[in-house]
Every structure is written in C-alpha cells, then in structure tokens.
C-alpha atoms as a PDB file:
ATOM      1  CA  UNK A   1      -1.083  52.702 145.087  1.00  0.00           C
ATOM      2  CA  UNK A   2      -3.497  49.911 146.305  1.00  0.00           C
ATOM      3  CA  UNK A   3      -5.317  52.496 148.169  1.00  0.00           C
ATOM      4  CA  UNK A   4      -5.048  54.823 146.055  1.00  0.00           C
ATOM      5  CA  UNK A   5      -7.073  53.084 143.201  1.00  0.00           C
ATOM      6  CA  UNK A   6      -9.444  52.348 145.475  1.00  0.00           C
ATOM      7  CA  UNK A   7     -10.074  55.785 147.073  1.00  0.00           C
ATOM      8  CA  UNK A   8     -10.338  57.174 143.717  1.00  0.00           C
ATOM      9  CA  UNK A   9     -12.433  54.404 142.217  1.00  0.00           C
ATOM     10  CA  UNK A  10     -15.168  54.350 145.155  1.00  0.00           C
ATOM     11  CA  UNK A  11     -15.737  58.049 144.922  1.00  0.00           C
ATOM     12  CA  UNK A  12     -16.190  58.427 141.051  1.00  0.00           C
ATOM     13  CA  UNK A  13     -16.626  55.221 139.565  1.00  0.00           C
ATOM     14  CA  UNK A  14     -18.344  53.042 141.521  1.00  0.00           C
ATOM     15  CA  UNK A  15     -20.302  56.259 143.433  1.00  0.00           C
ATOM     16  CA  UNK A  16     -23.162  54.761 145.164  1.00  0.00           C
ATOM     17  CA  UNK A  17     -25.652  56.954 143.906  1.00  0.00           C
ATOM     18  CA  UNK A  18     -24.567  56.984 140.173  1.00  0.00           C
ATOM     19  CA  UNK A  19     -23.641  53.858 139.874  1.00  0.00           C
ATOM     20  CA  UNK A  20     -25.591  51.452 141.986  1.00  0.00           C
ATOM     21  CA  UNK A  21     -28.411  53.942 142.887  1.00  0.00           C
ATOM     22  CA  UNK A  22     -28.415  53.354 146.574  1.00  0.00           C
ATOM     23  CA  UNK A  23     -29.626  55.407 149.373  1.00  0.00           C
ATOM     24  CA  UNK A  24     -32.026  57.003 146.782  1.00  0.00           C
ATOM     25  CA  UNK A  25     -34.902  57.918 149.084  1.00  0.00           C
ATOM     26  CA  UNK A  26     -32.940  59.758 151.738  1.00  0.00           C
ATOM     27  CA  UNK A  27     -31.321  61.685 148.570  1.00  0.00           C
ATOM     28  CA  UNK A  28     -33.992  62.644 146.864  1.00  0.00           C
ATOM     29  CA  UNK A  29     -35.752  63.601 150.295  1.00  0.00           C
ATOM     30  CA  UNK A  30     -33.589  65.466 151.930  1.00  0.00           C
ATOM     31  CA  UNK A  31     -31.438  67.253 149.187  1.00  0.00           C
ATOM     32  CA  UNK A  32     -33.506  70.361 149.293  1.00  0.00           C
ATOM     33  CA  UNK A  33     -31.079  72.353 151.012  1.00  0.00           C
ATOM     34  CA  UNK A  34     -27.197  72.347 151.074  1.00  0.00           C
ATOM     35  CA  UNK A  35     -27.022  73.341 154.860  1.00  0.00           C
ATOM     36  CA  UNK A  36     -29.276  70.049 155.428  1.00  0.00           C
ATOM     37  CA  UNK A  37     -27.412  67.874 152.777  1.00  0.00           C
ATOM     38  CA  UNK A  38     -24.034  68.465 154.121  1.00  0.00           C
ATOM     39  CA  UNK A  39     -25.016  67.223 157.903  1.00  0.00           C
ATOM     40  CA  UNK A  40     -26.813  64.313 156.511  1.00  0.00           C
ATOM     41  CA  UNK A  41     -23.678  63.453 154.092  1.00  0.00           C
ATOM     42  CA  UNK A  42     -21.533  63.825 157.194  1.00  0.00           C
ATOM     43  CA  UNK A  43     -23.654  61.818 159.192  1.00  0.00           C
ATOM     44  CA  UNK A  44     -23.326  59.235 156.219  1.00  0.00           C
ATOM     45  CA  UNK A  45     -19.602  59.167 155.883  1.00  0.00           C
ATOM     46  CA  UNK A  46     -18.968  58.829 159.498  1.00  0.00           C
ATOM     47  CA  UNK A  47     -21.147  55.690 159.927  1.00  0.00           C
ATOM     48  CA  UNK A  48     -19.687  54.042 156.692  1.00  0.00           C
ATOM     49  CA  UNK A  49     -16.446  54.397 158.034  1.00  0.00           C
ATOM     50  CA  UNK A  50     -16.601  53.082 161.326  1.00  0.00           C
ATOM     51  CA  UNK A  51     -19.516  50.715 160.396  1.00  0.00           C
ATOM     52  CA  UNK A  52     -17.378  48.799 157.110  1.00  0.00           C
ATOM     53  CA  UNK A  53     -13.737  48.201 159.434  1.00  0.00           C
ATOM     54  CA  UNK A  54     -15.510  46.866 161.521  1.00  0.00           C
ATOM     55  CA  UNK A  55     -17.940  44.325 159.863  1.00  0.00           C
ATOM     56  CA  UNK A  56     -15.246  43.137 158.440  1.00  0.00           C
ATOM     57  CA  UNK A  57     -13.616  41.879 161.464  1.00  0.00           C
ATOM     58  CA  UNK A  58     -16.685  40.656 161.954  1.00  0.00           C
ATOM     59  CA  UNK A  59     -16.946  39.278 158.594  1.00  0.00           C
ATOM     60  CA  UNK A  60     -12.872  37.573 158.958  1.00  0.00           C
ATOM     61  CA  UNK A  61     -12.836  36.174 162.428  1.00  0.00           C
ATOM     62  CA  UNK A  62     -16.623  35.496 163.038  1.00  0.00           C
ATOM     63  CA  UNK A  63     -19.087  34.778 160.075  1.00  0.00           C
ATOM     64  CA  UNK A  64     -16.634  33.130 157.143  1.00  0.00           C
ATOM     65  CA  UNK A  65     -16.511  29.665 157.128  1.00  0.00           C
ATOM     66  CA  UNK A  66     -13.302  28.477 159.271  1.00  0.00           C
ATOM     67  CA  UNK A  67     -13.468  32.340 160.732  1.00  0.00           C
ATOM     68  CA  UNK A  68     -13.642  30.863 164.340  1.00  0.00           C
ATOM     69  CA  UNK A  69     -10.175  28.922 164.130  1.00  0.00           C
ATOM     70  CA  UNK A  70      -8.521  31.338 166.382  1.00  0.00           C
ATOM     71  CA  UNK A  71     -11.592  29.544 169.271  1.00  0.00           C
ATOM     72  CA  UNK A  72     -10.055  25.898 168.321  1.00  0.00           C
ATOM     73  CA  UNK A  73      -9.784  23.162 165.790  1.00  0.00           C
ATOM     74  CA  UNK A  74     -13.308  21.940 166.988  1.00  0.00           C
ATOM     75  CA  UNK A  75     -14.712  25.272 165.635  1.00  0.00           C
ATOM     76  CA  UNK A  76     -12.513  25.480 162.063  1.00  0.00           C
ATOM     77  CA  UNK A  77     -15.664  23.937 160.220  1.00  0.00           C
ATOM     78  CA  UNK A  78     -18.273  26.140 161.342  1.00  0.00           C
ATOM     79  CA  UNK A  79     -19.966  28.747 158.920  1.00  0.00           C
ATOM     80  CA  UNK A  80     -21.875  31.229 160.204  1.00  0.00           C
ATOM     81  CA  UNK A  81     -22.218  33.118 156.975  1.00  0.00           C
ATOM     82  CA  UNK A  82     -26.117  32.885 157.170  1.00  0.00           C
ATOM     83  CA  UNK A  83     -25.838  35.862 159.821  1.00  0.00           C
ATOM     84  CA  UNK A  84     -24.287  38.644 157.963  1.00  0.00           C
ATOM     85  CA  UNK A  85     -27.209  40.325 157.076  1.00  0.00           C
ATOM     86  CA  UNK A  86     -28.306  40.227 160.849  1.00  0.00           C
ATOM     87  CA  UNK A  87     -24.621  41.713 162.294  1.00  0.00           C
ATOM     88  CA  UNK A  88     -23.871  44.220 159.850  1.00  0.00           C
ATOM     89  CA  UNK A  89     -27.249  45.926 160.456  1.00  0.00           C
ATOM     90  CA  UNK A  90     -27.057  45.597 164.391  1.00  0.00           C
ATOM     91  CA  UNK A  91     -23.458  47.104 163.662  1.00  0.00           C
ATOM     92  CA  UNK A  92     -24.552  49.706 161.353  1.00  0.00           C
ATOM     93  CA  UNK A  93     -27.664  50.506 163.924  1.00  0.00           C
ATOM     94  CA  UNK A  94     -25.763  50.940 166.923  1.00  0.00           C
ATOM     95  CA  UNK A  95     -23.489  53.243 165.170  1.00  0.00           C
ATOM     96  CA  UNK A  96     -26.404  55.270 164.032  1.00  0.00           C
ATOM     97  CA  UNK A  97     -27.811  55.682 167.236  1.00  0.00           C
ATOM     98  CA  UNK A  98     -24.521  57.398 168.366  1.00  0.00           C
ATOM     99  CA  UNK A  99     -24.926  59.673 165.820  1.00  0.00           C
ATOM    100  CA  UNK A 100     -28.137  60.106 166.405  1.00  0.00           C
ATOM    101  CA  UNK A 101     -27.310  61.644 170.302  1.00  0.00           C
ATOM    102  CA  UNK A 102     -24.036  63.162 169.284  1.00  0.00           C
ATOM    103  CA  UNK A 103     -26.340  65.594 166.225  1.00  0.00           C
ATOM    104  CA  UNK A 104     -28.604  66.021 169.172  1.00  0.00           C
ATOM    105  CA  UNK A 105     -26.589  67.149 171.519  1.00  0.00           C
ATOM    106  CA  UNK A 106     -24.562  69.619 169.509  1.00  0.00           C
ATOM    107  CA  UNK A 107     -26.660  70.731 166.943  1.00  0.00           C
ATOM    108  CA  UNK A 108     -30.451  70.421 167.695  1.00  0.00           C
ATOM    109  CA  UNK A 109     -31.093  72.701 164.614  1.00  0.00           C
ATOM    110  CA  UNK A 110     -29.897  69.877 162.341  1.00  0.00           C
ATOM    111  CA  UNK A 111     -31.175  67.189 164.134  1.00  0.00           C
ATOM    112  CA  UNK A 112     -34.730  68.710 163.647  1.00  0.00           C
ATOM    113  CA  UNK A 113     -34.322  69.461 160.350  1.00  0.00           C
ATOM    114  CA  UNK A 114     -33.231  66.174 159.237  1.00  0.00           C
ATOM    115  CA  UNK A 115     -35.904  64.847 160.889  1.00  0.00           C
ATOM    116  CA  UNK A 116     -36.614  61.187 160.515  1.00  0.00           C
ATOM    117  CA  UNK A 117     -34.238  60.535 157.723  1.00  0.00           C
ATOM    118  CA  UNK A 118     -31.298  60.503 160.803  1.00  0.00           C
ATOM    119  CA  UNK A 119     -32.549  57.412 162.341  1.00  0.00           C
ATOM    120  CA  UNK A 120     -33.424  56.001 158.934  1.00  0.00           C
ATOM    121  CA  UNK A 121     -29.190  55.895 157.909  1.00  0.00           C
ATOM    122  CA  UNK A 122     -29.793  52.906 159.977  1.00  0.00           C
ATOM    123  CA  UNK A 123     -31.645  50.918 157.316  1.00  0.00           C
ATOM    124  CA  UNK A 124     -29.862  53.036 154.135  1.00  0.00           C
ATOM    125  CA  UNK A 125     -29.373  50.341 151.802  1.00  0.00           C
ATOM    126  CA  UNK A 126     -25.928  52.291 150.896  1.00  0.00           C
ATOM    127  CA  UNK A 127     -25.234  52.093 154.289  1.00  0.00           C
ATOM    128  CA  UNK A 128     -25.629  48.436 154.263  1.00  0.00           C
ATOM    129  CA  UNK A 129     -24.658  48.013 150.011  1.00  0.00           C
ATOM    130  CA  UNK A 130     -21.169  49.130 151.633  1.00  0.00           C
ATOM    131  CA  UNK A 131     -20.508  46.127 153.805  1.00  0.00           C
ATOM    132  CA  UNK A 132     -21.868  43.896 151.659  1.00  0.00           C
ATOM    133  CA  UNK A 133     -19.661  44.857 148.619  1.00  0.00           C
ATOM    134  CA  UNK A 134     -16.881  45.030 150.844  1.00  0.00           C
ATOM    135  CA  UNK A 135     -17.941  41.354 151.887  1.00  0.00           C
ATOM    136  CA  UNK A 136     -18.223  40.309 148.198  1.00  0.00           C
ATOM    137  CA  UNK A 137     -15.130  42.040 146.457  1.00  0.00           C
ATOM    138  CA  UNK A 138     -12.807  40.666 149.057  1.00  0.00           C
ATOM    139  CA  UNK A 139     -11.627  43.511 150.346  1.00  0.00           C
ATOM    140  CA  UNK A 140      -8.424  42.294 152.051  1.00  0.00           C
ATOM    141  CA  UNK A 141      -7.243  44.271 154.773  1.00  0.00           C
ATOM    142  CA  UNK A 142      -8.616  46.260 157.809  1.00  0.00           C
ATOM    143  CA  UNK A 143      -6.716  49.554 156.535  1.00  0.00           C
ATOM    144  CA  UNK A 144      -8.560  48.792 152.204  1.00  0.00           C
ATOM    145  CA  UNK A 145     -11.580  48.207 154.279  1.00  0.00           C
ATOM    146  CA  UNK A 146     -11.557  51.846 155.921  1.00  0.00           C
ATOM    147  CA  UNK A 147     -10.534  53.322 153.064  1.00  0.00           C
ATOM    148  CA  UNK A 148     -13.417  52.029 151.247  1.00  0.00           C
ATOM    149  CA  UNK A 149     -16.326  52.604 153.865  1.00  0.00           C
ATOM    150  CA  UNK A 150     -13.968  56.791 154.125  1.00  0.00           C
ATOM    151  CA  UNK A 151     -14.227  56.933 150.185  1.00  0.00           C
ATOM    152  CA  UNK A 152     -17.833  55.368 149.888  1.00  0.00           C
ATOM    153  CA  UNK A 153     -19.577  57.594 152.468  1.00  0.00           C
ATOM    154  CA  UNK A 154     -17.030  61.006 150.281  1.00  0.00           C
ATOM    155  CA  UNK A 155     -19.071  59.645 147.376  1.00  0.00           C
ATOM    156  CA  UNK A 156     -22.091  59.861 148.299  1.00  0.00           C
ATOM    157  CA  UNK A 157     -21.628  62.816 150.692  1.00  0.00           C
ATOM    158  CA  UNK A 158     -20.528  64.639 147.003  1.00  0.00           C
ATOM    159  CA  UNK A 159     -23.823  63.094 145.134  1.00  0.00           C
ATOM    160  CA  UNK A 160     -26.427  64.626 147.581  1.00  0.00           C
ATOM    161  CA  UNK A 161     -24.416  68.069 147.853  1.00  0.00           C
ATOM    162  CA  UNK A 162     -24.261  68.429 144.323  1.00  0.00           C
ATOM    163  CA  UNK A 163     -27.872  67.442 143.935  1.00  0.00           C
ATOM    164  CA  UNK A 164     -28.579  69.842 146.599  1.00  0.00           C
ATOM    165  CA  UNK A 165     -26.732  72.802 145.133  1.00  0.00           C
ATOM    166  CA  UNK A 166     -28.636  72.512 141.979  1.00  0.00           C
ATOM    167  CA  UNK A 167     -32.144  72.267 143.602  1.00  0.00           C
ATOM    168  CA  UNK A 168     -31.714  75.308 145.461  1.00  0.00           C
ATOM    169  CA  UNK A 169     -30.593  77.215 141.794  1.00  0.00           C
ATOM    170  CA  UNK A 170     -33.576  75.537 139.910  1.00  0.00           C
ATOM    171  CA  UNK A 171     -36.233  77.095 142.438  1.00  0.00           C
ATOM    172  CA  UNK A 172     -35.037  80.069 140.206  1.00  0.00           C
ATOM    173  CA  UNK A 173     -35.383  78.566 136.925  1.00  0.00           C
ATOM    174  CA  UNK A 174     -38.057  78.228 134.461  1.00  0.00           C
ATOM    175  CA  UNK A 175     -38.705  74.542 134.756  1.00  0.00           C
ATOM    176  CA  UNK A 176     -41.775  73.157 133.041  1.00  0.00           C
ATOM    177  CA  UNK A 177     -44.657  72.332 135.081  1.00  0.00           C
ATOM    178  CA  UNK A 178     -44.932  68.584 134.414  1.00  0.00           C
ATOM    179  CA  UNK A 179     -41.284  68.542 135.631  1.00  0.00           C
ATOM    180  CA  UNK A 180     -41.269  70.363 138.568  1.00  0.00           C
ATOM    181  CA  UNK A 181     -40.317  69.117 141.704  1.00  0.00           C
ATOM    182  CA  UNK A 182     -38.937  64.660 141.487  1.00  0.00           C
ATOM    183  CA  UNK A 183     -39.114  64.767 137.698  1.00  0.00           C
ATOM    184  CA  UNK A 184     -36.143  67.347 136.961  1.00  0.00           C
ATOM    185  CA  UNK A 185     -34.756  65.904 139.819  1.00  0.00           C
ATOM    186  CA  UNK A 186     -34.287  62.451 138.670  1.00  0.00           C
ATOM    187  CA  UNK A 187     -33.390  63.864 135.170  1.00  0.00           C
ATOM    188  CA  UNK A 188     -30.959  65.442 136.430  1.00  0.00           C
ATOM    189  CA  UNK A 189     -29.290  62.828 138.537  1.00  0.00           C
ATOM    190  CA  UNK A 190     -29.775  60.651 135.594  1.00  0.00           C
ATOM    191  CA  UNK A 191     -27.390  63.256 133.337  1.00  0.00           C
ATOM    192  CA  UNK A 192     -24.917  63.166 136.618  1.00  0.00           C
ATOM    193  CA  UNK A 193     -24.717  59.442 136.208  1.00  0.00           C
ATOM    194  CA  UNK A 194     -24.197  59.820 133.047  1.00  0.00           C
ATOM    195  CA  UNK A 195     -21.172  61.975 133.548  1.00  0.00           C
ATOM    196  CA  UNK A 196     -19.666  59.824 136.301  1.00  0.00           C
ATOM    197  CA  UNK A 197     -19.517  56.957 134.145  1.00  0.00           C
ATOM    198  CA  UNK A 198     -17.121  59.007 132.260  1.00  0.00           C
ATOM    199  CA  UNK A 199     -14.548  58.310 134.755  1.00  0.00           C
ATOM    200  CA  UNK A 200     -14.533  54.919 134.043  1.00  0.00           C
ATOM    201  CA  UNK A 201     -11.574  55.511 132.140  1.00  0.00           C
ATOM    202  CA  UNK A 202      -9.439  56.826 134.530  1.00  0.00           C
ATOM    203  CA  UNK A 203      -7.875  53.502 136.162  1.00  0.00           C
ATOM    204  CA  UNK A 204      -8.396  51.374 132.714  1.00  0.00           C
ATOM    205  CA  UNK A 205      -6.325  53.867 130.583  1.00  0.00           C
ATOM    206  CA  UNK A 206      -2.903  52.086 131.110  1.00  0.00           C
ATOM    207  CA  UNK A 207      -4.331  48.434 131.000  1.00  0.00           C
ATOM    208  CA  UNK A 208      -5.298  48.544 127.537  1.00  0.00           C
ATOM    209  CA  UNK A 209      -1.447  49.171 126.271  1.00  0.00           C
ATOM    210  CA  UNK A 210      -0.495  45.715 126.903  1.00  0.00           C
ATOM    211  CA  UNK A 211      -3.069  44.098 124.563  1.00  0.00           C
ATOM    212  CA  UNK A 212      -1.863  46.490 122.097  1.00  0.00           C
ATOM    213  CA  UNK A 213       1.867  45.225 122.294  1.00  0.00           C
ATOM    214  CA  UNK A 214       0.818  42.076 122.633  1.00  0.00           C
ATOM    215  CA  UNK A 215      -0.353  42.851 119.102  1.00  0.00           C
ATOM    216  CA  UNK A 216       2.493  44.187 117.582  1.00  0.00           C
ATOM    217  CA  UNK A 217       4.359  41.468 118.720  1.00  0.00           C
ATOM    218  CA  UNK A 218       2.389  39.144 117.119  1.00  0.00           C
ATOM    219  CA  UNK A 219       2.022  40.818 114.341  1.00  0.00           C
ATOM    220  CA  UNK A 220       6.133  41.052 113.951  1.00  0.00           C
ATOM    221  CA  UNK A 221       6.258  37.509 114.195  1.00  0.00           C
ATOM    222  CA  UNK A 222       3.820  36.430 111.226  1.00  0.00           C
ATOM    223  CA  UNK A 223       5.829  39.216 109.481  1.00  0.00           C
ATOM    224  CA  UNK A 224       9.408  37.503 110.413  1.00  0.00           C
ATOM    225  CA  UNK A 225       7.273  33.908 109.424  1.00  0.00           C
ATOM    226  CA  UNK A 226       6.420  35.293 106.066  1.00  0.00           C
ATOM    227  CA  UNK A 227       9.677  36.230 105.376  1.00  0.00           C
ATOM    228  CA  UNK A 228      11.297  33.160 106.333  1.00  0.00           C
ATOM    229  CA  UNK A 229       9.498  31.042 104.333  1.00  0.00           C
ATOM    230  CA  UNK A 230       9.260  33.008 100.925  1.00  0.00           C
ATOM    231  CA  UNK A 231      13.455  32.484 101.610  1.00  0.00           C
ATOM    232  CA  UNK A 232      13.007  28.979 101.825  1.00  0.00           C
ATOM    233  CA  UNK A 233      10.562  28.989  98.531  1.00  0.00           C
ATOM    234  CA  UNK A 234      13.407  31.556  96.408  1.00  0.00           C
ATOM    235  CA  UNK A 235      15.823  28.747  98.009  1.00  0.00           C
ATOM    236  CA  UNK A 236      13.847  25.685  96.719  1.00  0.00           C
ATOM    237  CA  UNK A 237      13.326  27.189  93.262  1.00  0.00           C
ATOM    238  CA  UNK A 238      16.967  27.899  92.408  1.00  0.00           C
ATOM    239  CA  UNK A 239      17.559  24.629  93.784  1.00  0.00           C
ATOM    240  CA  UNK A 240      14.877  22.986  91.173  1.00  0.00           C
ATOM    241  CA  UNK A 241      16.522  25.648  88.365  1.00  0.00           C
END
C-alpha cells in the first residue's frame, strides 16, 4: 500500500511541474511537438530512476552522518553531508551522458531534434529536486526510493506530453496576439496546476473520518455528563423536598 500511495501521490499530487514548477525551461522549450516531448520525457524518467536508487545509497552508507559505520567505529562520527549537492549531480551527469550516446546511437533523428536540451537533463533542477526530496522526506528504502525517482520522472513525462498535445492543437486556434506563443502557454499550465491540485484529495479522503468520530464521541460523552448530573440535581431536590 506503502508504494502504492506513493506512486500515486508523486505522479498527481506532488507532480513536479504543477506542483513545485521544476524543470520549467526544458518544458516550456521543448514541448512544441509530441514526437519530441515523448523522447525527452523518456529520457527524463529513465535518468530519475536510476539516478534517485542510487543517490540514496549514496545518501545511507556515504554522506549521512554515522553513514560510514560499515568502514569502522573510527569513522561512525564523520558527516559528509556537505557533499550531496556535489554526488548527486556527478551521479545524475554520468547517467545523462549514457543517455546521451544510447539516443545517439539509435535514434539520431531525436537526438538532433532535442538538441541541447539532452545534455542539459544533466543540470534539470527536477532532475536534481528528485534526490533532494527523496533526501529530505526520508524516503526509507531502496525499493520507495525507485518507486519515487519511476513515478517522479511518469509525472513529469505526463506534464510535458500534455503540454505538448495542446500546443500542437492551439497552432489552430484563434489565440490573441498578445498571447501567442509563452503567454497561453504558461496560462495554460497555470489552469493544469490548478486541476492537479484537485487530486489532493485523493489520499486525505479517509484521514479526515477519524477526527469526525473523535467528535461524536466526545460529543456523546458531554451528552451522558449532562444527563448524569441533572439526575443528581432531580436527586438532591427531592432529597431537600
């Protein structure tokens, strides 16, 4: 269920694009065609997955503090947290580089129309906004950490197709002038975030019932009190009488 949640949640709720607006220019730039959107949200999805497993091994057993036990008790104090920043991008660069020959190799039409936007995954702030949430929400396994960078990279990958399929059926459209071109464009991703935050509900629906019989049980109580004690005042009177 664990994973679950957090599948679900990564994709719609806490999208990177509609919720924490990262990896903006590369979606804005490159979402002008779906054929071109789809490699690029591949490319994404790929290096978020193999990028956030494996910063955080690197984050568990190398940069927390006491992370270098396994060496020996001489290195359980030392904290190397200062170099995350450094090791998650070398991680998330070498993976892009693979990427980088393996779109080459098989499909030189998309590697030359995404241009230099393919090299740039390397310093997409999602890219990076992935480990680092994954650092700072605690993610705590190898297996919620895969899921996350799998369900992550899905979310965006959905974001710049979407975005993409509408741009290619506004070319049609009478837009106004002033708007043509980024402006409708960022209206209408701001309308999209707008109805992904609608999905907030989804995992919070069932949490809210147990303030709500928390209630009524409270409420039965003071009712049971009440009772009680206009039985002891009916008692007292006819006692007085």
């Amino acid at each position: 269920m664990e994973h679950v949640e957090l599948f679900f949640k990564s994709i719609f709720i806490d999208n990177m694009v509609f919720a924490t607006f990262l990896g903006m220019c590369s979606y804005l730039a490159v979402s002008k065609k779906v054929s071109t959107a789809v490699g690029l949200g591949a490319a994404v999805i790929f290096v978020l997955a193999i990028t956030v497993p494996l910063n955080w091994l690197l984050d568990q057993y190398i940069l927390q503090e006491g992370a270098l036990a396994w060496l020996g008790p001489e290195f359980a104090s030392y904290d190397l947290s200062f170099l995350s920043f450094i090791m998650f991008i070398a991680t998330i660069a070498t993976m892009v580089q693979l990427v980088e020959i393996v779109v080459e190799k098989f499909s030189p039409s998309l590697y030359n129309s995404l241009g230099i936007f393919l090299p740039l995954i390397a310093v997409n702030c999602a890219i990076l906004g992935g480990s680092l949430f994954m650092q700072s929400r605690e993610i705590a396994t190898l297996g919620l950490a895969f899921n996350y960078g799998v369900s992550s990279g899905i979310g965006w990958f959905l974001a710049i197709l979407a975005i993409a399929a509408i741009r290619e059926k506004i070319r049609y459209s009478n837009v106004p002038a002033p708007l043509r071109g980024l402006g409708i464009t960022f209206i209408i991703t701001g309308l999209m975030a707008i109805g992904f935050m609608s999905f907030g509900g989804m995992l919070t629906g069932g949490e809210e019932q147990a303030p709500a019989e928390t209630k009524t049980v409270l409420i039965d109580s003071e009712d049971e009190k009440e009772k009680e004690n206009d039985a002891l005042a009916d008692n007292t009177k006819k006692e007085l009488n």
